[in-house]
Every structure is written in structure tokens, then in C-alpha cells.
C-alpha atoms as a PDB file:
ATOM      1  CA  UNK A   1     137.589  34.744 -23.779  1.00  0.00           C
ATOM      2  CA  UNK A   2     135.923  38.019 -23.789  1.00  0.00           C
ATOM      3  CA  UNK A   3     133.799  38.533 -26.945  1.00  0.00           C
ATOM      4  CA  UNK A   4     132.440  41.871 -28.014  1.00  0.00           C
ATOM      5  CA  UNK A   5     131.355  42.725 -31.619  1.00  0.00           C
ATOM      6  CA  UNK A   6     132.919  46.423 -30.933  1.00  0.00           C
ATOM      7  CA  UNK A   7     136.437  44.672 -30.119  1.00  0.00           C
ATOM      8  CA  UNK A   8     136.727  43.392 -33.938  1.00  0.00           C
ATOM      9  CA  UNK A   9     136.054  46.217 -36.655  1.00  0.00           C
ATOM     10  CA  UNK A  10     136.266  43.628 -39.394  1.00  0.00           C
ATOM     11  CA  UNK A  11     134.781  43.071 -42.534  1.00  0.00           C
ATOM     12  CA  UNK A  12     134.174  47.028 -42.161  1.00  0.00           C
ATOM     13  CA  UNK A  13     136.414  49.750 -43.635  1.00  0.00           C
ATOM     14  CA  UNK A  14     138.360  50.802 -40.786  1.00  0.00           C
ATOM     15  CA  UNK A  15     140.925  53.544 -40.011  1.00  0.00           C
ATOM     16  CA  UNK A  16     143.494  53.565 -36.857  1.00  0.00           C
ATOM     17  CA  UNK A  17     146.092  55.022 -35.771  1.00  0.00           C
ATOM     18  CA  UNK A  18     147.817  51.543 -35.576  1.00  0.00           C
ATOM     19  CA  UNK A  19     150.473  53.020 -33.246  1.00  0.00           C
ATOM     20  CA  UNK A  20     148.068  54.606 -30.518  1.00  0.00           C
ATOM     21  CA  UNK A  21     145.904  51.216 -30.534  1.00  0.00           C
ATOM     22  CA  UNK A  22     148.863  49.438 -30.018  1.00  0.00           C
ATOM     23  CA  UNK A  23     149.952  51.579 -27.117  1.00  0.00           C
ATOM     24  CA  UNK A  24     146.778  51.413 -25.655  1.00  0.00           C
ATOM     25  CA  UNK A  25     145.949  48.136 -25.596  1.00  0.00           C
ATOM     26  CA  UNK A  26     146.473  45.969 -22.250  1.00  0.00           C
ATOM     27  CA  UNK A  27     145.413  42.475 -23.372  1.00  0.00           C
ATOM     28  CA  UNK A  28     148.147  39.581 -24.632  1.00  0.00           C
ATOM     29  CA  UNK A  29     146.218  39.273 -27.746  1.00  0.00           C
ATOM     30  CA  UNK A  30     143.131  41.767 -28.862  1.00  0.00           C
ATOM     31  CA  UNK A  31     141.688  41.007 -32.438  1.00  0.00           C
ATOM     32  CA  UNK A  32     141.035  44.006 -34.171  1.00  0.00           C
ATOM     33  CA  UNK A  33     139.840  43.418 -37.328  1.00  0.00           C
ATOM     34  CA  UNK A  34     139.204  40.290 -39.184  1.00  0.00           C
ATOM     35  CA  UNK A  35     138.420  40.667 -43.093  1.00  0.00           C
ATOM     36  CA  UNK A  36     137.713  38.090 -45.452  1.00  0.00           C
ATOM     37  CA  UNK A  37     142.003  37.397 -46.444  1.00  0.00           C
ATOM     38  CA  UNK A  38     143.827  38.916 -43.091  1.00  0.00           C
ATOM     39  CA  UNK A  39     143.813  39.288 -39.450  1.00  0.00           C
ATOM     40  CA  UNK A  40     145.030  42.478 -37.007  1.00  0.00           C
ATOM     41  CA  UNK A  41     145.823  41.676 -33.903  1.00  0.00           C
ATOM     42  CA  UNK A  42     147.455  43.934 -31.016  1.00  0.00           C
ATOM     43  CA  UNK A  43     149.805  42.586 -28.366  1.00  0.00           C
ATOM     44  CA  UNK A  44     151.033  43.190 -25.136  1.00  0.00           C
ATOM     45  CA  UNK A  45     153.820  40.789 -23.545  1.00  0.00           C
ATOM     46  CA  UNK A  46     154.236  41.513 -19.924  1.00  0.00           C
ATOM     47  CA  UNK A  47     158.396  42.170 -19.280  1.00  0.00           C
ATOM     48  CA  UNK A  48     160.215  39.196 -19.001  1.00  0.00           C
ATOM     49  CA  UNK A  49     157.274  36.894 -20.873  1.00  0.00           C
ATOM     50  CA  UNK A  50     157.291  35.766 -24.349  1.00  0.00           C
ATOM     51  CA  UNK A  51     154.706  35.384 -27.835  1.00  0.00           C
ATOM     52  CA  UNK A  52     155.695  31.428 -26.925  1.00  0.00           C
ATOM     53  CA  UNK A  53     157.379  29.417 -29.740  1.00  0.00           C
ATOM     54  CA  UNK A  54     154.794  28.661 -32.421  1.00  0.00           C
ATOM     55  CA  UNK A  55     153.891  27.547 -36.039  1.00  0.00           C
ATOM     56  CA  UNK A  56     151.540  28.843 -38.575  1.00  0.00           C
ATOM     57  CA  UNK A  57     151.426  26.175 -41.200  1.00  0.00           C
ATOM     58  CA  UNK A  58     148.633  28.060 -43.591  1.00  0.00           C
ATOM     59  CA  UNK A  59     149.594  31.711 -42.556  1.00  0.00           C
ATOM     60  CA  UNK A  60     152.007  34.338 -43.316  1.00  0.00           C
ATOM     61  CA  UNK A  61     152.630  36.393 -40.219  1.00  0.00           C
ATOM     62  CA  UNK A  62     153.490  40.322 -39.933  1.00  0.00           C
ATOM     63  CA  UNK A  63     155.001  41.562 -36.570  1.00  0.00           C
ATOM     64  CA  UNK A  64     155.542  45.063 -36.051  1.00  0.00           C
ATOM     65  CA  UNK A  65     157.336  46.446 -32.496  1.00  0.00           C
ATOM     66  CA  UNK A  66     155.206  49.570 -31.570  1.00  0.00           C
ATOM     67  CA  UNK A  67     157.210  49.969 -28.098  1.00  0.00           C
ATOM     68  CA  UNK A  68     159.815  47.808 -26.431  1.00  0.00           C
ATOM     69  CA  UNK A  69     162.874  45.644 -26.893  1.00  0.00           C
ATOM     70  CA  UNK A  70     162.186  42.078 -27.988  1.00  0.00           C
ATOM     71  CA  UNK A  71     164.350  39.187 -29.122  1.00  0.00           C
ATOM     72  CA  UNK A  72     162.889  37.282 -31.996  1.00  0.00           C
ATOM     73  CA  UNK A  73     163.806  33.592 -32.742  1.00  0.00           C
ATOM     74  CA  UNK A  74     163.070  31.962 -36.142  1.00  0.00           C
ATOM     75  CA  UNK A  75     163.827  28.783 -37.677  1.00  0.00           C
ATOM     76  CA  UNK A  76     162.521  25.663 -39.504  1.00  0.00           C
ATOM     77  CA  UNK A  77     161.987  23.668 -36.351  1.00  0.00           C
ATOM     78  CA  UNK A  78     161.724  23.887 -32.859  1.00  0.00           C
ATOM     79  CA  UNK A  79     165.307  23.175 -32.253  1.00  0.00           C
ATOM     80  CA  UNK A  80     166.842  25.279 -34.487  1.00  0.00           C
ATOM     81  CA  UNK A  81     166.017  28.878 -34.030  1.00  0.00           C
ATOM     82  CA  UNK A  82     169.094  29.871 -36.324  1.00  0.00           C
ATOM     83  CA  UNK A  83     167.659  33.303 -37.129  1.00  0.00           C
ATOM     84  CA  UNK A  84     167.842  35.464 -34.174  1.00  0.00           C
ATOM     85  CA  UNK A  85     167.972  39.198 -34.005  1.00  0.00           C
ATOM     86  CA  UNK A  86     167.164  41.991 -31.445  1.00  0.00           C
ATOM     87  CA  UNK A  87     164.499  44.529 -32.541  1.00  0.00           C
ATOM     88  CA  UNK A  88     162.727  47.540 -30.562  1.00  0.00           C
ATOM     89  CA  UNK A  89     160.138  50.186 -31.827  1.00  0.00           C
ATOM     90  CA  UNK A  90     159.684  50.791 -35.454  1.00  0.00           C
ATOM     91  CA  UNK A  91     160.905  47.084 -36.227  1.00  0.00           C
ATOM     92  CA  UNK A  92     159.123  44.341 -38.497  1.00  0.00           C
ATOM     93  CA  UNK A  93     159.446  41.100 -38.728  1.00  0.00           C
ATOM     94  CA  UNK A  94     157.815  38.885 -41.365  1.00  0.00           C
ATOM     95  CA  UNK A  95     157.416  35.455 -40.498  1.00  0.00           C
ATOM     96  CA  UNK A  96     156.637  32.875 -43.845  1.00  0.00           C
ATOM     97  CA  UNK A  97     154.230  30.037 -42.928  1.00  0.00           C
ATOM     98  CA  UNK A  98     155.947  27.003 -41.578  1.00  0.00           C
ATOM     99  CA  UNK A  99     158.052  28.785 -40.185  1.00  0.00           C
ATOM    100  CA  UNK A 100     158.858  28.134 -35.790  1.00  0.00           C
ATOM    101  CA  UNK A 101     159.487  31.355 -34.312  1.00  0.00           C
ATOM    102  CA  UNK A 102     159.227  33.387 -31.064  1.00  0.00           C
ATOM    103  CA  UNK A 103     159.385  36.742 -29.745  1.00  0.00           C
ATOM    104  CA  UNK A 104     160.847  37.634 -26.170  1.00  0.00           C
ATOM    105  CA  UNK A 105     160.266  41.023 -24.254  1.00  0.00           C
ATOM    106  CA  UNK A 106     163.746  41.403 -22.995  1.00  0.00           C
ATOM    107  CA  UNK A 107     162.843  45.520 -21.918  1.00  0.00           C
ATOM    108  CA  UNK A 108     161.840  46.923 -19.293  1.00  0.00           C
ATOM    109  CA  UNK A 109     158.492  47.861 -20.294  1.00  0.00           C
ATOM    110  CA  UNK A 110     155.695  45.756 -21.701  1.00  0.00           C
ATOM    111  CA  UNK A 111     155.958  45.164 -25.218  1.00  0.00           C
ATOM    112  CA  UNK A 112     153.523  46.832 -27.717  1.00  0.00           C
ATOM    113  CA  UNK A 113     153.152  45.443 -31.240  1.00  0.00           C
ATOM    114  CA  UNK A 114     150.654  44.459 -34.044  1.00  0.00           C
ATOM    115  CA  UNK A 115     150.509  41.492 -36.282  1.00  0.00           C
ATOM    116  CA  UNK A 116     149.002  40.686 -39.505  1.00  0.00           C
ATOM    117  CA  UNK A 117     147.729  37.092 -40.394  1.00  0.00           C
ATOM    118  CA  UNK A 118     147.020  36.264 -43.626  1.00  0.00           C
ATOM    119  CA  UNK A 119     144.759  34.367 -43.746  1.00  0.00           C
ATOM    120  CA  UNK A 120     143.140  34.820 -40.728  1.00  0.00           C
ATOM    121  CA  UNK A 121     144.321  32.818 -37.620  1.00  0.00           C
ATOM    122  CA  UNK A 122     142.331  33.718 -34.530  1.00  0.00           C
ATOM    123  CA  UNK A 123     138.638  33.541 -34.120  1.00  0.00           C
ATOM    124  CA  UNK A 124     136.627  36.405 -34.525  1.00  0.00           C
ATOM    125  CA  UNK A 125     136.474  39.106 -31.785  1.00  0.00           C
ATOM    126  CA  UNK A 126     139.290  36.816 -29.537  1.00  0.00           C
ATOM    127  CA  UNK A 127     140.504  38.626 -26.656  1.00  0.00           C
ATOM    128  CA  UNK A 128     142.951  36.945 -24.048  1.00  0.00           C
ATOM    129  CA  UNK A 129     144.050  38.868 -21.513  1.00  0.00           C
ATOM    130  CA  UNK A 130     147.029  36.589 -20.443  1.00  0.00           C
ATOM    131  CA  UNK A 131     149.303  34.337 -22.632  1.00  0.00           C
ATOM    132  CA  UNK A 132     148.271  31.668 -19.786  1.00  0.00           C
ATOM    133  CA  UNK A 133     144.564  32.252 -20.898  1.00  0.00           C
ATOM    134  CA  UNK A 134     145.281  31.768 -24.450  1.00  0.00           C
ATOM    135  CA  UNK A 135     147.615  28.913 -24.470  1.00  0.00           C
ATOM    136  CA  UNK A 136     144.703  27.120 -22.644  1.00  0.00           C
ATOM    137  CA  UNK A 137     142.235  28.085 -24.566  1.00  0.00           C
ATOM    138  CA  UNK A 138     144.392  27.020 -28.197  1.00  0.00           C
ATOM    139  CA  UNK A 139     144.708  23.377 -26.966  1.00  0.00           C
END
């Protein structure tokens, strides 16, 4: 995990164009800013990789597709992903805690979003620059 205390703006006002740091950025997960009640972070899921399926017991999660075609999953457990829609640029999806869910890159470019946690999820300043690093590296 790379840690850099220019990579995470928060506790700082900040301004971004959200959409251009989005585009820009090449890591699976890049923590932008962390305040005191919410998280940023950017994403980029290689083509044919995935968020992974996941559950945020204590946080409220806001996805937002920048660029690309993904398939999200939801549903109260693992094996029942009973909300399912396809979404591409300009989409959100808002994801209540305790709630399983998943999001697919099913393009043909690398998929470009932003998410809000609230509260805060991810350490400080986290940067993983694979999914591989960062499922290692959450256990």
C-alpha cells in the first residue's frame, strides 16, 4: 500500500473536478479525501474484473459510473443478489449498509467511478493498485 499525504486531501476543503479525477486515475482503489463523517474514493476495474462481492455493515455506500458499462448486483445476502441492473456513465447507485452487493465491468474499457463512504471505510491515504493487492491486504 502506497501512502502519500498528497494522495488524501482530507480533513481540508477541497475542490475537484470529480469527473477528470476519476478519469485519470489508474489505481483499483485511490482514497481521496477522508473527512471526519465520509470517505471519496476513485476506482478503476480493469475490463472483465469486478469491485468483488462485499458488505459494509456500519456504512452507507455512494457509487457513481464516471466511464464504462458495469453490472451491479445487490441483495441481503450473498446468495441472493435479487437487485440487478446494468448502468454506464452518469449512473449512481446507492448501496444502504448491510447490504451484499457487487459491481462488474462488463465494457470494453476500464471502468471509472467514485464512491462515497459514510462513515469512512478505508484507511487514510490507501492506495491499491490491483483488486489482488487489496483483497490481501483487507484480510
Amino acid at each position: 500500500m502506497e501512502k502519500n499525504n498528497r494522495i488524501d486531501y482530507g480533513n481540508e476543503p477541497f475542490i475537484a473536478n470529480i469527473t477528470a479525477v476519476s478519469l485519470e486515475n489508474p489505481y483499483y482503489r485511490r482514497i481521496l479525501w477522508t473527512g471526519g463523517h465520509l470517505q471519496v474514493a476513485l476506482m478503476s476495474i480493469p475490463l472483465g474484473d469486478e469491485v468483488g462481492l462485499e458488505i459494509h455493515p456500519d456504512n452507507d455506500q455512494f457509487i457513481r459510473i464516471e466511464n464504462g458499462c458495469a453490472q451491479v448486483l445487490m441483495g441481503s445476502s450473498a446468495e441472493n443478489l435479487n437487485i440487478q441492473s446494468r448502468v454506464n456513465s452518469n449512473y449512481a447507485v446507492m448501496v444502504p449498509a448491510g447490504i451484499w452487493h457487487n459491481i462488474k465491468n462488463i465494457g470494453n474499457v476500464p471502468l471509472k467511478l467514485y464512491t462515497i463512504y459514510a462513515p469512512a471505510h478505508h484507511e487514510k491515504g490507501t492506495v491499491h493498485e490491483t483488486r489482488r493487492i487489496a483483497e490481501a491486504e483487507e484480510t
